[in-house]
C-alpha atoms as a PDB file:
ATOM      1  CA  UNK A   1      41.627  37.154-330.830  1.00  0.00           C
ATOM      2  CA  UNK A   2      44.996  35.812-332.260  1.00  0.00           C
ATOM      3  CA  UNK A   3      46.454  37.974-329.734  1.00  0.00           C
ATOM      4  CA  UNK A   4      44.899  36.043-326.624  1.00  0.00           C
ATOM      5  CA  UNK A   5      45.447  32.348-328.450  1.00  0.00           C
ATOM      6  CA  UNK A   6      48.591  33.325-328.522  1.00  0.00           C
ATOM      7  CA  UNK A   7      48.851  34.547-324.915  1.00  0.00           C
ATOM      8  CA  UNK A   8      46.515  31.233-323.571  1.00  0.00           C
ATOM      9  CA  UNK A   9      48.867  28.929-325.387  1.00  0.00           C
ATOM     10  CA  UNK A  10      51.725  30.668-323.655  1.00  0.00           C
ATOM     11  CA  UNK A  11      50.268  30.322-319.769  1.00  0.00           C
ATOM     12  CA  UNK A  12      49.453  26.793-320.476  1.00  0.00           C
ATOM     13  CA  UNK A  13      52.717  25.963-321.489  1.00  0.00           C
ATOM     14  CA  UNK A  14      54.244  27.480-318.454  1.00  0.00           C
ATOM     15  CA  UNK A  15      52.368  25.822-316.616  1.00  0.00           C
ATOM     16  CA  UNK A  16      52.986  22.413-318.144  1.00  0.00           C
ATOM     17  CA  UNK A  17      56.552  23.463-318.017  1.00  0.00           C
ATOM     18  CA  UNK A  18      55.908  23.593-313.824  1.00  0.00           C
ATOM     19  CA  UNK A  19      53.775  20.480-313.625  1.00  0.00           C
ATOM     20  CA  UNK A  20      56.486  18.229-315.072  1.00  0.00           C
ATOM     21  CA  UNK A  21      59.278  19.895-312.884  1.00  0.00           C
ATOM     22  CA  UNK A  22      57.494  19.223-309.962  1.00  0.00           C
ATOM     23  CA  UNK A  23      56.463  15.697-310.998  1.00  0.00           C
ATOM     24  CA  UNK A  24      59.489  14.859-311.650  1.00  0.00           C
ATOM     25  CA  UNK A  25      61.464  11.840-310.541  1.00  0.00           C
ATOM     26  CA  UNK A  26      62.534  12.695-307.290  1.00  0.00           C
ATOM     27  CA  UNK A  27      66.469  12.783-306.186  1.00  0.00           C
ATOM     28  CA  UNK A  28      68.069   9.112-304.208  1.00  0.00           C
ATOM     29  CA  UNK A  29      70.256  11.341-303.231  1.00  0.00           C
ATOM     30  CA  UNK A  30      71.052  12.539-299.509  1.00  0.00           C
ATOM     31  CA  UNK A  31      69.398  15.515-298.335  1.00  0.00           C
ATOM     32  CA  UNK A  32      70.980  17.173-295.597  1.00  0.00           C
ATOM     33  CA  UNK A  33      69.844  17.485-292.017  1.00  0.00           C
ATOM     34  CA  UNK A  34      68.026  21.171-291.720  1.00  0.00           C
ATOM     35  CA  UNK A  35      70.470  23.432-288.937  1.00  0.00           C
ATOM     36  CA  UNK A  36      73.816  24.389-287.913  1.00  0.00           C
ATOM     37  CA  UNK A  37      77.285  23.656-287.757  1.00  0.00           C
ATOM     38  CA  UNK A  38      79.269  21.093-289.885  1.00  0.00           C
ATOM     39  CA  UNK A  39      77.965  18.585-292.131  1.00  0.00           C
ATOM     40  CA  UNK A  40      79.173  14.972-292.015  1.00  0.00           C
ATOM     41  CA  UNK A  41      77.667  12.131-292.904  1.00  0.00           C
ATOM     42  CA  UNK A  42      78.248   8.345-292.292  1.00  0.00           C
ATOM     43  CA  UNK A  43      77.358   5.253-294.349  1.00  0.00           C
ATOM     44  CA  UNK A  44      76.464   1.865-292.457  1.00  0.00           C
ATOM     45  CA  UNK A  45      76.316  -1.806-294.504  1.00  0.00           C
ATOM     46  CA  UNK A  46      72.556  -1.971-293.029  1.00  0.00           C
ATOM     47  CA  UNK A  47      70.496  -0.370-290.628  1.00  0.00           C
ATOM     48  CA  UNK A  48      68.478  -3.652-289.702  1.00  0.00           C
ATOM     49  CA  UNK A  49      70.782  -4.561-286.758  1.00  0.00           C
ATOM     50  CA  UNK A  50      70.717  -2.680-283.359  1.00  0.00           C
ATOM     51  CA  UNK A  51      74.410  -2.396-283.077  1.00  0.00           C
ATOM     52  CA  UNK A  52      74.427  -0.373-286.030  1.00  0.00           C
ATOM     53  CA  UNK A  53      71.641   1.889-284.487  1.00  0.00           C
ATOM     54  CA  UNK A  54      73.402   2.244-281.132  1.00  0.00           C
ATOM     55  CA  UNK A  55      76.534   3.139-283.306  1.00  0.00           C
ATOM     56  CA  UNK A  56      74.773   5.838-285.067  1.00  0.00           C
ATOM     57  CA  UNK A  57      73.282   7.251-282.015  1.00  0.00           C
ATOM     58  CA  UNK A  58      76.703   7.460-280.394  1.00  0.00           C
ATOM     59  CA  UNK A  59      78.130   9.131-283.325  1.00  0.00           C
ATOM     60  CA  UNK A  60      75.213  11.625-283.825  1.00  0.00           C
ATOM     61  CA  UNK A  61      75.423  12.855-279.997  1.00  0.00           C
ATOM     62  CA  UNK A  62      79.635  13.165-279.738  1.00  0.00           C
ATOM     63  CA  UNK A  63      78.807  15.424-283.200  1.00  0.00           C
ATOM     64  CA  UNK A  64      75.544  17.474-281.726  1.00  0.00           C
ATOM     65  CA  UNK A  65      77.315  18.011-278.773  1.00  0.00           C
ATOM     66  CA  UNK A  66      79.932  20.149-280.812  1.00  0.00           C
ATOM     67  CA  UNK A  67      76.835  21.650-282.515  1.00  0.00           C
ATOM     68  CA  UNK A  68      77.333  19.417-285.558  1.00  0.00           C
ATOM     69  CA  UNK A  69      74.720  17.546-287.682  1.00  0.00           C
ATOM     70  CA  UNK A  70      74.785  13.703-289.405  1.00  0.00           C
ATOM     71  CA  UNK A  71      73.131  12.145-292.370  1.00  0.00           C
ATOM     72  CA  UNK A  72      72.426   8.672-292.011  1.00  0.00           C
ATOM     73  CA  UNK A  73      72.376   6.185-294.690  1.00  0.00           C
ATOM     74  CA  UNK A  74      71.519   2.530-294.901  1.00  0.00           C
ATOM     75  CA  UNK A  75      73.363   0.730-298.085  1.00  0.00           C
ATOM     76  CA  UNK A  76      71.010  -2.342-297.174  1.00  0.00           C
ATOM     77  CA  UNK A  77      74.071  -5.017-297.708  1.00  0.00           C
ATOM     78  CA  UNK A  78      74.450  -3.662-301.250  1.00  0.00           C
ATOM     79  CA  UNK A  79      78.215  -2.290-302.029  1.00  0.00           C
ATOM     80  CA  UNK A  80      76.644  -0.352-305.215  1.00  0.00           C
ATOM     81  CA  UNK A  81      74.106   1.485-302.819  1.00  0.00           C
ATOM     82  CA  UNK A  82      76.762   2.461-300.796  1.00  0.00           C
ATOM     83  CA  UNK A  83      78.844   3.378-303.380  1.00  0.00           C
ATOM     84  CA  UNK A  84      76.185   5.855-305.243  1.00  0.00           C
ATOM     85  CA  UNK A  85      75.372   7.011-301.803  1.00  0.00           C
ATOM     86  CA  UNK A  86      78.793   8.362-300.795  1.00  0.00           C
ATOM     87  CA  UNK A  87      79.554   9.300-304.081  1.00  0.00           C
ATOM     88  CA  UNK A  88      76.395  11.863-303.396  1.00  0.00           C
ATOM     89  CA  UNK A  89      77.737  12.693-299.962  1.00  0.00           C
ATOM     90  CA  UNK A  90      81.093  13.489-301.248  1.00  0.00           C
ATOM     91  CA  UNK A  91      79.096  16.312-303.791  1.00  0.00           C
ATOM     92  CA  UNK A  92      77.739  17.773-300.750  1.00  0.00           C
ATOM     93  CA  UNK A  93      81.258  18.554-299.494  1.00  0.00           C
ATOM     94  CA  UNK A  94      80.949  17.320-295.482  1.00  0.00           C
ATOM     95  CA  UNK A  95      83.477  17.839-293.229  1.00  0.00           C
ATOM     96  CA  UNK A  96      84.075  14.110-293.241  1.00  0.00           C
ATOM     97  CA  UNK A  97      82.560  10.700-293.604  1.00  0.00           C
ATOM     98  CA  UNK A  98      82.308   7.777-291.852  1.00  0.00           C
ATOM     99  CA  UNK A  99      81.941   4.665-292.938  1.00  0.00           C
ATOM    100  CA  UNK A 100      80.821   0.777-292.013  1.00  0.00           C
ATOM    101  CA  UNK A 101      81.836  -1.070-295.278  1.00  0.00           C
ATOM    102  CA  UNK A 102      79.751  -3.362-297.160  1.00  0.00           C
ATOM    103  CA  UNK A 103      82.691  -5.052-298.583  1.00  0.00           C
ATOM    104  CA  UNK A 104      86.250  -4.529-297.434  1.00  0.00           C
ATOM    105  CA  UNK A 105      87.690  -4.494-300.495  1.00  0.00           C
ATOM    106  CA  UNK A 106      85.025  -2.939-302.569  1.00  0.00           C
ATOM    107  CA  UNK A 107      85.029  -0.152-301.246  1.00  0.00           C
ATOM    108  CA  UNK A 108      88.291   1.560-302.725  1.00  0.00           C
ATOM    109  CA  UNK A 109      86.573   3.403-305.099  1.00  0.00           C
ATOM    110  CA  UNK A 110      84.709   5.285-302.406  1.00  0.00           C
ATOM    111  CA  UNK A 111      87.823   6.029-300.512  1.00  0.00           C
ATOM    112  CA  UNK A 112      89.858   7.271-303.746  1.00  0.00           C
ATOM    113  CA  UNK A 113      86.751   9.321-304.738  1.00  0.00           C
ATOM    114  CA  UNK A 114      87.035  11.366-301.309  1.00  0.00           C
ATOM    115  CA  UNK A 115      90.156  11.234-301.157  1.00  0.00           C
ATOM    116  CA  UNK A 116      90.424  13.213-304.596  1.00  0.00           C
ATOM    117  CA  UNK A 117      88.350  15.829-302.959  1.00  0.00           C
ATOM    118  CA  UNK A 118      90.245  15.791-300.132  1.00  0.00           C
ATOM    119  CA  UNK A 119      87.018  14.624-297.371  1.00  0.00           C
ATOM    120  CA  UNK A 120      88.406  12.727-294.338  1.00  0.00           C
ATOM    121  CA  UNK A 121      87.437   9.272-294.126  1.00  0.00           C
ATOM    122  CA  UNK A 122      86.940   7.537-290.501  1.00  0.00           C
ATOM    123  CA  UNK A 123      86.167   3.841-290.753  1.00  0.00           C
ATOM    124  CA  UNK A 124      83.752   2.138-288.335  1.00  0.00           C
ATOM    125  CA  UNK A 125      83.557  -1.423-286.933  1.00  0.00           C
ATOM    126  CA  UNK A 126      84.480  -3.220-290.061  1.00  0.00           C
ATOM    127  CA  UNK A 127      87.954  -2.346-291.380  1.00  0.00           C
ATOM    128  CA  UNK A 128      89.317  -1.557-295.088  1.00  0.00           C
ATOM    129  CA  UNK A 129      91.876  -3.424-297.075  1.00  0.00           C
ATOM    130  CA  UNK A 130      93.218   0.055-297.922  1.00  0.00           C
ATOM    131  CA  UNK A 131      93.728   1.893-294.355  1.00  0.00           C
ATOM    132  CA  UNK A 132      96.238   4.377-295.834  1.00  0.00           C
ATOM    133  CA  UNK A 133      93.095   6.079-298.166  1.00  0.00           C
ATOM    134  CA  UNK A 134      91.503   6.406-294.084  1.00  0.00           C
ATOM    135  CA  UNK A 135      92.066   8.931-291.699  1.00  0.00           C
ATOM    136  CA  UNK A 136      91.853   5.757-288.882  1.00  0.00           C
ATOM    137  CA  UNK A 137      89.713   3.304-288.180  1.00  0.00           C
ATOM    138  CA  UNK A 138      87.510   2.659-284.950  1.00  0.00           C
ATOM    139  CA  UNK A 139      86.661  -0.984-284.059  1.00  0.00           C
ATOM    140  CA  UNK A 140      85.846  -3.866-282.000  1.00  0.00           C
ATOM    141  CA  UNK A 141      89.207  -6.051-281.027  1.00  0.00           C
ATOM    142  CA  UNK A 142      87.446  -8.747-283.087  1.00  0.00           C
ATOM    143  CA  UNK A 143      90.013 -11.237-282.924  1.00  0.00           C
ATOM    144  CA  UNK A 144      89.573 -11.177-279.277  1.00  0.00           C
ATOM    145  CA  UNK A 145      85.889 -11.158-279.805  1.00  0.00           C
ATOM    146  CA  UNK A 146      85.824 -14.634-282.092  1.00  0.00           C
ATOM    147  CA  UNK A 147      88.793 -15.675-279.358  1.00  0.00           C
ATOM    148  CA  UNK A 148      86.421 -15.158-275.805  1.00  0.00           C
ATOM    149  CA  UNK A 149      83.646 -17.048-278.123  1.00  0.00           C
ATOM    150  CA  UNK A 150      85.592 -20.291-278.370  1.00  0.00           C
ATOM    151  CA  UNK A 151      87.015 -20.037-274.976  1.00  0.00           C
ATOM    152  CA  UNK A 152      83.850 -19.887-273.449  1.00  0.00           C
ATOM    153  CA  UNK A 153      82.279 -23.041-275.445  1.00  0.00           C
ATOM    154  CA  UNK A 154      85.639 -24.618-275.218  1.00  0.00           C
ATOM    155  CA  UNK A 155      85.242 -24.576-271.316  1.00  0.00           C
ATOM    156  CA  UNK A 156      81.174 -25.779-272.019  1.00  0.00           C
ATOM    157  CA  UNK A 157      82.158 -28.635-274.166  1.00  0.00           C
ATOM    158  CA  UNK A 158      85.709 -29.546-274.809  1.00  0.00           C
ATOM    159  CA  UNK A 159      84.681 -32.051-277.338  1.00  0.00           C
ATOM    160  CA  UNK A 160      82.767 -29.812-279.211  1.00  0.00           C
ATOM    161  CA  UNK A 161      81.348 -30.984-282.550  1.00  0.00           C
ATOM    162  CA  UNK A 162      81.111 -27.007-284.386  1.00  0.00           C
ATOM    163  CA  UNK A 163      80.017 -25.238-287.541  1.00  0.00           C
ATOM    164  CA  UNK A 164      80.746 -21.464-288.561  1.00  0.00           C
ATOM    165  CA  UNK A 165      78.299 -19.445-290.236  1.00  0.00           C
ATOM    166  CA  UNK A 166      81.038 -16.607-291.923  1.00  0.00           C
ATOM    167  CA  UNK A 167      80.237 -12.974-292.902  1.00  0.00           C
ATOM    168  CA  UNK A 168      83.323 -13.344-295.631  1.00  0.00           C
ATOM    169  CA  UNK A 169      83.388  -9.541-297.036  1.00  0.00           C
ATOM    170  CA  UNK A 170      83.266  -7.985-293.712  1.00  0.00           C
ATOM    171  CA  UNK A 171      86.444  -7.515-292.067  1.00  0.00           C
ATOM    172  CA  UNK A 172      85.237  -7.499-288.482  1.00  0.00           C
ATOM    173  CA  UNK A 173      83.666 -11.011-288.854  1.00  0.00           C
ATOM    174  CA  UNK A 174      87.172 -12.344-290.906  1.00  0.00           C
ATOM    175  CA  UNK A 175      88.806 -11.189-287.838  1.00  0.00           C
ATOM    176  CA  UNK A 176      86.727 -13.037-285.577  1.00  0.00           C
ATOM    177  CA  UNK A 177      86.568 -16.251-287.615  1.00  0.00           C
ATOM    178  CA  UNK A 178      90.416 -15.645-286.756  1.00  0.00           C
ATOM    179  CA  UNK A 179      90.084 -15.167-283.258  1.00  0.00           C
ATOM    180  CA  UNK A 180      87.746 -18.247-282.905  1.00  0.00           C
ATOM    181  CA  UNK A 181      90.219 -20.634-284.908  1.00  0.00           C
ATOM    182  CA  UNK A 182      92.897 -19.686-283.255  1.00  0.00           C
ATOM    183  CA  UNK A 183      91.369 -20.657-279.350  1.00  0.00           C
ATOM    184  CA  UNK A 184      90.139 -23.610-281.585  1.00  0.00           C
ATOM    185  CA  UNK A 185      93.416 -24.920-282.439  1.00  0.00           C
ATOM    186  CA  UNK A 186      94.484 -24.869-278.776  1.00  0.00           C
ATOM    187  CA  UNK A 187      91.488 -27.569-277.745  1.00  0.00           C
ATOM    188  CA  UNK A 188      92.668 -30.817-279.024  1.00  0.00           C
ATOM    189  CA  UNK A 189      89.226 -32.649-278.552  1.00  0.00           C
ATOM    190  CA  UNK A 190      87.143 -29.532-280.858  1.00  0.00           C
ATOM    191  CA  UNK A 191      86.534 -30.652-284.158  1.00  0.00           C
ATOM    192  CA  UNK A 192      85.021 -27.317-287.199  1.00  0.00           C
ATOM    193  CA  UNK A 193      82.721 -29.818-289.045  1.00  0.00           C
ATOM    194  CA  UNK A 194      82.443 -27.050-291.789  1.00  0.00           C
ATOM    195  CA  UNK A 195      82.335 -22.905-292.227  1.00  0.00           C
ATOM    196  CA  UNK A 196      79.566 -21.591-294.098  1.00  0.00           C
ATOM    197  CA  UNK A 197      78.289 -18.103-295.280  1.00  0.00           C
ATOM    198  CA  UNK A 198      75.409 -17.049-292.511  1.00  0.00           C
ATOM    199  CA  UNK A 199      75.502 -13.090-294.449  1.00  0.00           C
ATOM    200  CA  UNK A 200      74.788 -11.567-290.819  1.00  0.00           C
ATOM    201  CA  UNK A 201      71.359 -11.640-290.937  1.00  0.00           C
ATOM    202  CA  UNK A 202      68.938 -13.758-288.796  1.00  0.00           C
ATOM    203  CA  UNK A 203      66.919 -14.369-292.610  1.00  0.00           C
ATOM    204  CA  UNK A 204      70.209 -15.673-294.139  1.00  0.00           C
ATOM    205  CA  UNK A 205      71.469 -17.777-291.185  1.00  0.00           C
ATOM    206  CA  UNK A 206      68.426 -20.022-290.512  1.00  0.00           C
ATOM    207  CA  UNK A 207      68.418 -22.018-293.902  1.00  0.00           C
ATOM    208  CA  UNK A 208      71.991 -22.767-293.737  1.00  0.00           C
ATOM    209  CA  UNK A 209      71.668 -24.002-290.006  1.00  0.00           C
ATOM    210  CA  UNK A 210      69.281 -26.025-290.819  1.00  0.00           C
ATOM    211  CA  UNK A 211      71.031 -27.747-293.731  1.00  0.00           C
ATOM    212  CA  UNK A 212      74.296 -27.988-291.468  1.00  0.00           C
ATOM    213  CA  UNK A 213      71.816 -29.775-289.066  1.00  0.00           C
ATOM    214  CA  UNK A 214      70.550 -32.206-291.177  1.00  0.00           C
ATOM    215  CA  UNK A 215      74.094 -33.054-292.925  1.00  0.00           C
ATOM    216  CA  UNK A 216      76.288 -33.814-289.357  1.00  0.00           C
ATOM    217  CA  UNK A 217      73.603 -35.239-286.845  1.00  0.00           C
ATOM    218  CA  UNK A 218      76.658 -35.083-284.245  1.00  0.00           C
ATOM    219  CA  UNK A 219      77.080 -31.064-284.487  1.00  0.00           C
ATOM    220  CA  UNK A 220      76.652 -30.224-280.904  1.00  0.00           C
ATOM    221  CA  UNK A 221      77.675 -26.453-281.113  1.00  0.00           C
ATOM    222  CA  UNK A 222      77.533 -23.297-283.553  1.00  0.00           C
ATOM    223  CA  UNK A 223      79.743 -19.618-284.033  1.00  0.00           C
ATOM    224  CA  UNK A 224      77.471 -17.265-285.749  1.00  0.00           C
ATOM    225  CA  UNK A 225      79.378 -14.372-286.329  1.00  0.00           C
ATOM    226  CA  UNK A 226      76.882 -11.826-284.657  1.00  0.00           C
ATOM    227  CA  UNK A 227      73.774 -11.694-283.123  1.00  0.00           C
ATOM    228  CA  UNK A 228      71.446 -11.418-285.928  1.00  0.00           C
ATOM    229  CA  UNK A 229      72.733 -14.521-287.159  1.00  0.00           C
ATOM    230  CA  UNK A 230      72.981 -16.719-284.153  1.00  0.00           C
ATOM    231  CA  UNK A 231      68.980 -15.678-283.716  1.00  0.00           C
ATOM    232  CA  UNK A 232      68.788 -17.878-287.026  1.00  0.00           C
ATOM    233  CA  UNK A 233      70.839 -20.515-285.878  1.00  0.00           C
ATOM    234  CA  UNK A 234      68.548 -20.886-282.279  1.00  0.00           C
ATOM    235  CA  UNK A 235      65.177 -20.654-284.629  1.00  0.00           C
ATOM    236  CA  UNK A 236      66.804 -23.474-286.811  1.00  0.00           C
ATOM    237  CA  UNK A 237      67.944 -25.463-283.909  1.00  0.00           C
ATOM    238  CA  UNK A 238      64.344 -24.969-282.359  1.00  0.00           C
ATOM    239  CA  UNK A 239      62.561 -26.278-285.235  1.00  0.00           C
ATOM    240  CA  UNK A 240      64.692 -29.589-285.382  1.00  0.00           C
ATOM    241  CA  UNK A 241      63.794 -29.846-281.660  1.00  0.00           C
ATOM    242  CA  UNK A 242      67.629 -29.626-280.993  1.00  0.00           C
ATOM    243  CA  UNK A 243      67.304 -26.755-278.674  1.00  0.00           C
ATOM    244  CA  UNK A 244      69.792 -27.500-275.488  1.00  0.00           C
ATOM    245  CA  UNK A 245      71.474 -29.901-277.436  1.00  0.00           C
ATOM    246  CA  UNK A 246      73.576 -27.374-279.830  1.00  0.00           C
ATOM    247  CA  UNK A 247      75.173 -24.582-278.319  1.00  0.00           C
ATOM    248  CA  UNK A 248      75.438 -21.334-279.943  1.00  0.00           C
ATOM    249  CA  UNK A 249      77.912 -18.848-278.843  1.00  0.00           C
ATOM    250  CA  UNK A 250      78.514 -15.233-281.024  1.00  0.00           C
ATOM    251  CA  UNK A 251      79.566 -12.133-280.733  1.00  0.00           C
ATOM    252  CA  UNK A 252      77.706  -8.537-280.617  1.00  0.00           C
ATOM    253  CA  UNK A 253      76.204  -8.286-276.863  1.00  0.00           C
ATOM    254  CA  UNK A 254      73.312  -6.404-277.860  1.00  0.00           C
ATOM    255  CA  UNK A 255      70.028  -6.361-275.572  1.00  0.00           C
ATOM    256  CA  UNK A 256      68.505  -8.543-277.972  1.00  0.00           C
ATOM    257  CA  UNK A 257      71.351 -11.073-277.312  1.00  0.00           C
ATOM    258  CA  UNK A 258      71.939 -10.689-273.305  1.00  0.00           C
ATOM    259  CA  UNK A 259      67.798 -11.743-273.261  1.00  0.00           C
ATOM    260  CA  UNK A 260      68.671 -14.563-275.462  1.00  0.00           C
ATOM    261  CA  UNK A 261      71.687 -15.778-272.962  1.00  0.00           C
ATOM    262  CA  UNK A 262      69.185 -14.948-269.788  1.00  0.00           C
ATOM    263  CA  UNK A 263      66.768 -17.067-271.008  1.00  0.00           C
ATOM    264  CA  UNK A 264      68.812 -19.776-271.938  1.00  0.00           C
ATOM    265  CA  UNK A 265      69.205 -20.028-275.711  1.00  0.00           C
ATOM    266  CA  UNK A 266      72.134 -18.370-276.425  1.00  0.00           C
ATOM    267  CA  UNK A 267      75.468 -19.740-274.148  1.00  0.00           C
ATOM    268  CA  UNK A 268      77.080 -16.175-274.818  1.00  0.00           C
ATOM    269  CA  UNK A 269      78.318 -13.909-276.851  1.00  0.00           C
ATOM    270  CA  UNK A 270      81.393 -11.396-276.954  1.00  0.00           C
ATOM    271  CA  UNK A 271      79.856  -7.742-276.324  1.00  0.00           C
ATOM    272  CA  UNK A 272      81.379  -5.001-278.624  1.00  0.00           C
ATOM    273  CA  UNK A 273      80.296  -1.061-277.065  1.00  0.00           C
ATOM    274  CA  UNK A 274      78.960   0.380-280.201  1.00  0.00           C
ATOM    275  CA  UNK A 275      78.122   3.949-279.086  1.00  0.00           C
ATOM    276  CA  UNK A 276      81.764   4.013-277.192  1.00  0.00           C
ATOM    277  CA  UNK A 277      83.049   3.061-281.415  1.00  0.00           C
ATOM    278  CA  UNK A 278      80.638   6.018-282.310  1.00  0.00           C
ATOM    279  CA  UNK A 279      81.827   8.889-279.733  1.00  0.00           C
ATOM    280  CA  UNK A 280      85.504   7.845-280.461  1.00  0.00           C
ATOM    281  CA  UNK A 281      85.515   8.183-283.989  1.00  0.00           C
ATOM    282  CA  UNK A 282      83.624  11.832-284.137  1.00  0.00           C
ATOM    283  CA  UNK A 283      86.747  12.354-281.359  1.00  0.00           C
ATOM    284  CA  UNK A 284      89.407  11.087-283.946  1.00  0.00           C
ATOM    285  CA  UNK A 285      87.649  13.423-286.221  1.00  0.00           C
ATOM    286  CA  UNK A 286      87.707  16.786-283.935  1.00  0.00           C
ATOM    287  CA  UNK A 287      91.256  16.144-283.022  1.00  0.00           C
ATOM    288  CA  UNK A 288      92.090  15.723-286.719  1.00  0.00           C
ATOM    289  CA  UNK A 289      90.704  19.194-287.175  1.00  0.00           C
ATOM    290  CA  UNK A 290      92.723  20.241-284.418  1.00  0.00           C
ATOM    291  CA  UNK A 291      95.883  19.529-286.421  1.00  0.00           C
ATOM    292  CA  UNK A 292      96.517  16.810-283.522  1.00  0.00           C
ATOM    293  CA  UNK A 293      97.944  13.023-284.372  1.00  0.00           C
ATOM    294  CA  UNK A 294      95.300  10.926-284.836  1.00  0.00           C
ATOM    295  CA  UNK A 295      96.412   7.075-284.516  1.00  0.00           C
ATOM    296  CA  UNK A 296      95.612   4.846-287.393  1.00  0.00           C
ATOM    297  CA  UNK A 297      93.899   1.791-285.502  1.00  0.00           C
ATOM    298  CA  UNK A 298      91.928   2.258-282.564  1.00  0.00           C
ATOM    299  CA  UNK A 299      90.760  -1.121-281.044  1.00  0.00           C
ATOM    300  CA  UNK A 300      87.781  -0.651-278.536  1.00  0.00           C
ATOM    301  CA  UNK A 301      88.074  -3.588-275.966  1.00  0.00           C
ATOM    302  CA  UNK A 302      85.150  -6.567-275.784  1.00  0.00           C
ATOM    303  CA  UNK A 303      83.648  -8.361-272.982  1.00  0.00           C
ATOM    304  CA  UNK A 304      82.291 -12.072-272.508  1.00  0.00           C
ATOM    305  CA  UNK A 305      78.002 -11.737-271.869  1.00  0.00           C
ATOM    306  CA  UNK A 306      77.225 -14.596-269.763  1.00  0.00           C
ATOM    307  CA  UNK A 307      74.316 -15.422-267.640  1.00  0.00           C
ATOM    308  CA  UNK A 308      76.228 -13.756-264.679  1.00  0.00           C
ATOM    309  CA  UNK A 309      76.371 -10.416-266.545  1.00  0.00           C
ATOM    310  CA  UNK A 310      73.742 -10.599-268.986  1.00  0.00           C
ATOM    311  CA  UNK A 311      71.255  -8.170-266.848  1.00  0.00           C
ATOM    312  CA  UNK A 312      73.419  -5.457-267.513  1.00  0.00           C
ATOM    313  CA  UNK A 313      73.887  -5.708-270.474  1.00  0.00           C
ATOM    314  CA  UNK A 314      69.783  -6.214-271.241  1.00  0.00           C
ATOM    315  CA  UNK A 315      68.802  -2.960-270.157  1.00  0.00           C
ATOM    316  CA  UNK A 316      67.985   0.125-272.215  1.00  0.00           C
ATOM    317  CA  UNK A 317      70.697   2.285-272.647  1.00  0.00           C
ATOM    318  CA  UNK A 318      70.396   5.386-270.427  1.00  0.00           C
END
């Protein structure tokens, strides 16, 4: 009788040992994609923005087509997400990693952490303050972007009365600011009423329009630094019953945005070619591994969506 306590106690402690391992809390960490070939994965500030999708898709099919796999991960606009994130990419050893920075700056860590273990790093669309940790670094010619934004508005309304909304930690939207200022400073009769932080995100952007509308009742005309952002702006300037009053002009050129300039409430905005950043990068990659020179800044060139263009640039990708 002893014998078989003894022997009960023992199954139901194994099997209390199993119940807790598999209730367990479960792993944030990356799981790799199930096949074939070479891992690599690629870290993007947020997923919530259909240039960043269109990048990943590019990416994923220059990498498939070499029989390659991706993990894709979303750091929501968080740098610490992004951080743990490729900190658990970099124990899975991938061939390399791409990534769209949360913060310029911030991100050093990340890049001295793979660097250590010797995982190439390929930056996309929003460059590092630290390009020697990088392999290179694929992105728009944002200064030309912020540049065609101006010019375009500048040729609209000479005497334009304008407010920024800034992305400040990205990189890509510094450079634009950049661009836009410097067109600005060649139009005598523009006046920047003020610059403000917009984030990127349509959410983020509409409350600060809206104040910047009800502090300078002359502002005639808006740079959001992307799309997302200038869709907060138009909601803003539709709610103060402003809309064809204030222009908004921005860069991105996503479908979203060529519908917006077709149907009249966005002016423009400067197209980047997100899935031509993707394919290039997993090319800088392969011809790294090829023991080729890979250059350290690769600008992809931008284009000015207008109504006369927009169509194109509103279809589905094919």
């Amino acid at each position: 009788m002893k014998i078989t306590i003894r022997l009960l106690s023992l199954i139901a402690g194994c099997s209390l040992g199993f119940l807790l391992a598999g209730c367990g809390q479960k792993s944030d960490a990356p799981k790799p994609p199930s096949g074939g070939g070479r891992l690599f994965g690629v870290s993007f500030q947020t997923m919530n923005n259909p240039f960043f999708v269109d990048l990943n898709d590019g990416l994923q099919k220059a990498l498939a087509a070499h029989g390659d796999r991706l993990t894709t991960l979303d750091a929501q606009f968080n740098s610490l997400k992004q951080k743990n994130d490729i900190s658990d990419l970099i124990q899975q050893q991938p061939a390399a990693i791409f990534i769209n920075p949360v913060n310029w700056e911030g991100i050093k860590g990340s890049l001295l952490e793979a660097k250590r273990k010797n995982i190439p790093i390929i930056v996309v669309d929003a460059p590092v303050s630290d390009p020697d940790l990088v392999l290179c670094q694929v992105a728009s010619d944002n200064v030309e972007a912020g540049r065609l934004a101006c010019e375009a508005l500048a040729q609209l309304k000479p005497n334009a009365k304008v407010v920024i909304l800034h992305h400040s930690v990205n990189k890509a939207c510094i450079d634009r600011v950049a661009g836009f200022k410097a067109e600005l400073a060649k139009h005598s009769g523009m006046k920047l009423l003020d610059t403000q932080e917009g984030r990127g995100t349509t959410e983020a952007a509409r409350p600060v329009m809206r104040d910047l509308l009800g502090r300078f009742p002359d502002l005639d005309a808006a740079f959001p630094i992307n799309d997302p952002s200038a869709f907060g702006c138009i909601s803003a300037i539709e709610s103060a019953g402003k809309l064809g009053q204030v222009t908004v002009v921005t860069v991105d050129g996503s479908r979203e945005g060529a519908a917006a300039v077709l149907s009249g409430k966005l002016h423009s905005t400067s197209a980047q070619f997100p899935r031509e950043i993707g394919r290039i990068a997993a090319e800088k990659f392969y011809e790294h591994a090829a023991g080729k020179p890979v250059e350290k800044d690769v600008k992809i060139p931008v284009k000015l969506v207008t109504k006369e263009n927009a169509t194109e640039f509103a279809q589905p990708p094919k």
